[in-house]
N, C-alpha and C. Protein backbone atom coordinates (compact mmCIF):
# COMPACT_ATOMS: atom_id res chain seq x y z
N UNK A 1 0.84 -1.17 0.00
CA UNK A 1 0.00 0.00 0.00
C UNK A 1 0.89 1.25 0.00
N UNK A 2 0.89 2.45 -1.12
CA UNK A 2 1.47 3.36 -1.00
C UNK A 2 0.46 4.23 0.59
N UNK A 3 1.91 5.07 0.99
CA UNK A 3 1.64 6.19 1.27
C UNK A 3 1.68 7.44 1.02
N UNK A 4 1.19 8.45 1.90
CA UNK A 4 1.04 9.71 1.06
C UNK A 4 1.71 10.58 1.67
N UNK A 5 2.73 11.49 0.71
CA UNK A 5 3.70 11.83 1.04
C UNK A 5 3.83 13.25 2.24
N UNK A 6 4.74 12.93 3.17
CA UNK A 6 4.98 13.61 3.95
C UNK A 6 5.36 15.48 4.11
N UNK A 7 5.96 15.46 3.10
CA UNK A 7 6.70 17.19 2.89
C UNK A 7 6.77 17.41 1.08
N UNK A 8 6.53 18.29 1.31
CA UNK A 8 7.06 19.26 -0.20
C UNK A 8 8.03 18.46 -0.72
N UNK A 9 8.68 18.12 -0.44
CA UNK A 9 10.33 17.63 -0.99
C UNK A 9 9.86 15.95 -1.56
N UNK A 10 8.66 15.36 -0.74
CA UNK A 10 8.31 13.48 -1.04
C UNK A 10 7.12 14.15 -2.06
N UNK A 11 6.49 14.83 -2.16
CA UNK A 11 6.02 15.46 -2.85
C UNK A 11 6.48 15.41 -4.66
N UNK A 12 7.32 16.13 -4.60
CA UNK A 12 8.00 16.70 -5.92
C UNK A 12 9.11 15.54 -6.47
N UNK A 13 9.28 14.89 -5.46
CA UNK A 13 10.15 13.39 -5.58
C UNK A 13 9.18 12.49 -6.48
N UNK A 14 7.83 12.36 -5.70
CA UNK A 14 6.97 11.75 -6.47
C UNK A 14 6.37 12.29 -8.00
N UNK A 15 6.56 13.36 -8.48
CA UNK A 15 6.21 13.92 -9.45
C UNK A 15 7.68 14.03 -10.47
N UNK A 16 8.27 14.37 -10.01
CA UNK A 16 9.44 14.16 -11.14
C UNK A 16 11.09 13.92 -10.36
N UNK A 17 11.89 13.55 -11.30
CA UNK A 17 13.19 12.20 -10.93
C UNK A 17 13.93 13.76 -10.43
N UNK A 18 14.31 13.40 -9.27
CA UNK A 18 15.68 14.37 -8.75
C UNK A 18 17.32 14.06 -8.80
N UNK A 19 17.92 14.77 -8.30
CA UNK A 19 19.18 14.80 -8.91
C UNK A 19 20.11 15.73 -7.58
N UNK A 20 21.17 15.22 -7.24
CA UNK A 20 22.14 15.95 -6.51
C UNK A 20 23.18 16.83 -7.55
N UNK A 21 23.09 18.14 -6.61
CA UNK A 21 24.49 18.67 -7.59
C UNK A 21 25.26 19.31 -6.18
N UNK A 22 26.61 19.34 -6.59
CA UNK A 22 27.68 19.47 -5.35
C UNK A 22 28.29 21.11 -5.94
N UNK A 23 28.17 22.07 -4.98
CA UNK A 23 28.30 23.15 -5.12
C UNK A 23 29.06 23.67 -3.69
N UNK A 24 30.12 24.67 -4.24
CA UNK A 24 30.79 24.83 -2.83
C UNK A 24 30.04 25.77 -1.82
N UNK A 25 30.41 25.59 -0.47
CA UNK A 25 29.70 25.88 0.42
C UNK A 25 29.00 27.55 0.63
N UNK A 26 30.38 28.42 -0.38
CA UNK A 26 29.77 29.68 -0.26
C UNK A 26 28.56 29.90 -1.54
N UNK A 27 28.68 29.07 -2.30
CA UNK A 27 27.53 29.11 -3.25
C UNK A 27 26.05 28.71 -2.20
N UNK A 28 26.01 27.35 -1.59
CA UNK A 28 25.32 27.41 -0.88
C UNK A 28 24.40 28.06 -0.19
N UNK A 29 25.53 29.28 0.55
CA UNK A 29 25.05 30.07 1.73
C UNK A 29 24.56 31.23 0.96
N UNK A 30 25.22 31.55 -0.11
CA UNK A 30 24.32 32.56 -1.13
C UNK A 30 22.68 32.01 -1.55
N UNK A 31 23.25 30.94 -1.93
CA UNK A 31 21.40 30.48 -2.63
C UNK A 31 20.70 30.83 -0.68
N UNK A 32 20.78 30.45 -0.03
CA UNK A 32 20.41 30.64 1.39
C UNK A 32 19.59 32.09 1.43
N UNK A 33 20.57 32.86 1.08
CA UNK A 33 20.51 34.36 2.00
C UNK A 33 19.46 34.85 0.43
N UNK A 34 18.87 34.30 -0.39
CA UNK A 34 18.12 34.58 -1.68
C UNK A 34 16.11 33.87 -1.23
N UNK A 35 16.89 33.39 0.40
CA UNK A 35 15.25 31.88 0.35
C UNK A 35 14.12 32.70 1.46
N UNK A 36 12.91 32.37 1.04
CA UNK A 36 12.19 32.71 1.64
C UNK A 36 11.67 31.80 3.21
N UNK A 37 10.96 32.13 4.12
CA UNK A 37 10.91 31.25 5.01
C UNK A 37 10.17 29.62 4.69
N UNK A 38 10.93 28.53 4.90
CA UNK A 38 9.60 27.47 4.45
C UNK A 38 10.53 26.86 2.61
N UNK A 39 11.10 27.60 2.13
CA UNK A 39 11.70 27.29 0.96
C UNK A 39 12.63 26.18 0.44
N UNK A 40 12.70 25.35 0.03
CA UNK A 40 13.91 24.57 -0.20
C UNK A 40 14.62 24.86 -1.12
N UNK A 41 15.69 24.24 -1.16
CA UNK A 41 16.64 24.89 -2.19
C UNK A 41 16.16 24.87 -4.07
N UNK A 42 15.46 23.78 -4.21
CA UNK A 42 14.38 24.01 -4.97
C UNK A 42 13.77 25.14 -5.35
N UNK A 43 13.20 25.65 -4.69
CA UNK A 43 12.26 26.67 -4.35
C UNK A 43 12.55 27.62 -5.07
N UNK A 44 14.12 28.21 -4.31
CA UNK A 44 14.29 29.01 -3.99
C UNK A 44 15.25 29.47 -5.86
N UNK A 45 16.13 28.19 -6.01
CA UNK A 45 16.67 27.98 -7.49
C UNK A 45 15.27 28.49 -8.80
N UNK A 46 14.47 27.87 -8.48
CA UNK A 46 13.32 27.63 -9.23
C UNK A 46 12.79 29.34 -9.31
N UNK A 47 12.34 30.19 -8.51
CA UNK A 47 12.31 31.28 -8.18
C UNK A 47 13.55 32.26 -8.97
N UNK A 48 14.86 31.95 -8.67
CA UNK A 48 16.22 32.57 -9.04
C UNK A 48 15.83 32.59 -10.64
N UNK A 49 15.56 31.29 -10.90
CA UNK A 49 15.48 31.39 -12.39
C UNK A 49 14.54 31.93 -12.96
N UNK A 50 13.38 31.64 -12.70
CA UNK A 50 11.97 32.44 -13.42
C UNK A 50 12.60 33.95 -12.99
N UNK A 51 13.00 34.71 -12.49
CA UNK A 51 13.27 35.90 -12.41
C UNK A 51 14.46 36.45 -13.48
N UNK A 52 15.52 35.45 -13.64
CA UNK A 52 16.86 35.38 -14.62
C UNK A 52 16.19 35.46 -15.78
N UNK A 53 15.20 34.83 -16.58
CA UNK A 53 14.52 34.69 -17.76
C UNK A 53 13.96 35.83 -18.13
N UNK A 54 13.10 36.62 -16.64
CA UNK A 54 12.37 37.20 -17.08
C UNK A 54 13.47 39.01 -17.42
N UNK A 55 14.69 38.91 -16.44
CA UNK A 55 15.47 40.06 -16.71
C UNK A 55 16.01 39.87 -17.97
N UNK A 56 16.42 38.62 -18.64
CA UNK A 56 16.84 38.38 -20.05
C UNK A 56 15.82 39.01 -21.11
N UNK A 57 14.41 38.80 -21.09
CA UNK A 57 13.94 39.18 -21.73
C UNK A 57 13.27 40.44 -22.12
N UNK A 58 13.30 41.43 -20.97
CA UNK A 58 13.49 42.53 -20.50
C UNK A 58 14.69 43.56 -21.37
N UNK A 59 15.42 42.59 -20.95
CA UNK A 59 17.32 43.32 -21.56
C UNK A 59 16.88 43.76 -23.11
N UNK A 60 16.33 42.26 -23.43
CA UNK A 60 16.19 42.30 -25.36
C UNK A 60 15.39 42.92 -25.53
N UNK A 61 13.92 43.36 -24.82
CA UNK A 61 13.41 44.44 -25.20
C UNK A 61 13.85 45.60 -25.05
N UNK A 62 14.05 45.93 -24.12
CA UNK A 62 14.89 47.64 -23.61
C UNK A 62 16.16 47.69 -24.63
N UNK A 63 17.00 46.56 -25.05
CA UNK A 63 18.27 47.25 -25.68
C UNK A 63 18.11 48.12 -26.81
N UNK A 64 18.68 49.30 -26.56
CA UNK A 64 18.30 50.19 -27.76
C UNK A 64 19.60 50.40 -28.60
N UNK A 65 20.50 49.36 -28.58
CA UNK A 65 21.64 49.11 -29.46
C UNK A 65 21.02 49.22 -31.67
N UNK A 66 21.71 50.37 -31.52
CA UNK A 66 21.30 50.06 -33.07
C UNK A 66 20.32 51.30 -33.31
N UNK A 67 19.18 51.74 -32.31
CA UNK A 67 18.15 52.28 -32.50
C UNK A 67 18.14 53.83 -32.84
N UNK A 68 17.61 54.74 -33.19
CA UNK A 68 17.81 56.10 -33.40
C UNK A 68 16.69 57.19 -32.71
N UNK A 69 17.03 58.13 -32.18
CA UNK A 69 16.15 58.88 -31.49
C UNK A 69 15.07 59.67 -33.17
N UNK A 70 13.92 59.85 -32.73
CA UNK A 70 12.89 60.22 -33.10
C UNK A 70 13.79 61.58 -33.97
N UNK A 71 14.61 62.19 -33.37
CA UNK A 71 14.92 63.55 -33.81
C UNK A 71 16.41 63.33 -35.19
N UNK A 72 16.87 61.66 -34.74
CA UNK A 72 18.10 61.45 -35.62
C UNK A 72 17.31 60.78 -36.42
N UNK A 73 16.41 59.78 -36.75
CA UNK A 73 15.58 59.21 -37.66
C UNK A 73 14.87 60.49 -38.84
N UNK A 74 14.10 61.42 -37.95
CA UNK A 74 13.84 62.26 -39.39
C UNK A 74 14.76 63.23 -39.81
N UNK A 75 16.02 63.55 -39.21
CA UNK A 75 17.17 64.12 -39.38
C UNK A 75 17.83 63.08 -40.95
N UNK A 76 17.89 62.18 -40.84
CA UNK A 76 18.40 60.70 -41.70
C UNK A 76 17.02 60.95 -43.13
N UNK A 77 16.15 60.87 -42.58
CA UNK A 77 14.71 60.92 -43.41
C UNK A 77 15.16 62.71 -44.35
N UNK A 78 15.36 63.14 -43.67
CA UNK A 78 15.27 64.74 -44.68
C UNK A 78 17.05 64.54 -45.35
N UNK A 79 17.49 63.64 -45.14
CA UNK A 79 18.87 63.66 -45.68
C UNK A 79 18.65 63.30 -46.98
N UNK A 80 17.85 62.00 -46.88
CA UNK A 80 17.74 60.87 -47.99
C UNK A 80 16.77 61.12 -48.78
N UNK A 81 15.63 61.91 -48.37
CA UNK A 81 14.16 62.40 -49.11
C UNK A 81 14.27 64.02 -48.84
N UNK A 82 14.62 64.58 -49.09
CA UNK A 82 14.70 66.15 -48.52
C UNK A 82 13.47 67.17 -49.13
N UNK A 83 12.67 67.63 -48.40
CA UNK A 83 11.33 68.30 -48.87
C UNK A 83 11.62 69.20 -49.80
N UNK A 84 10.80 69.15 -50.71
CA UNK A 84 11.08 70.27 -51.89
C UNK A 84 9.92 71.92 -51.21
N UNK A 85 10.91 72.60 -51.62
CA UNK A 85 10.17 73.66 -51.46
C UNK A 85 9.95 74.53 -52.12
């Protein structure tokens, strides 16, 4: 007869295959000082990242590498088409 699982952690064990990774201790204590109360390191990784994705995608919108201000665009525009008068 199964039982039913005890904590968050028998939980997520039961839902998908886990995995150890060995990280030195001050990495550790960083992921730590990032966790909310109640969090496992899970959690807290899982969290780190949905936030990493979402500043990545952020970056690629905001980069204005390449782009031209409103005032250098029709500056460029009256260069190349210049109004007859």
């Amino acid at each position: 007869m199964k039982t039913k699982p005890n904590t968050q952690y028998e939980e997520k064990e039961e839902k998908e295959k886990l995995t150890t990774i060995a990280v030195p201790m001050r990495v550790k204590e960083g992921i730590q000082e990032y966790g909310l109360k109640g969090e496992s390191y899970s959690d807290i990784l899982e969290r780190l990242l949905k936030s990493a994705r979402a500043r990545m995608i952020q970056d690629v919108l905001m980069n204005d590498e390449g782009c031209l201000t409103i005032s250098e665009a029709r500056a460029e525009l009256e260069k190349k088409w210049p109004r007859s008068k």
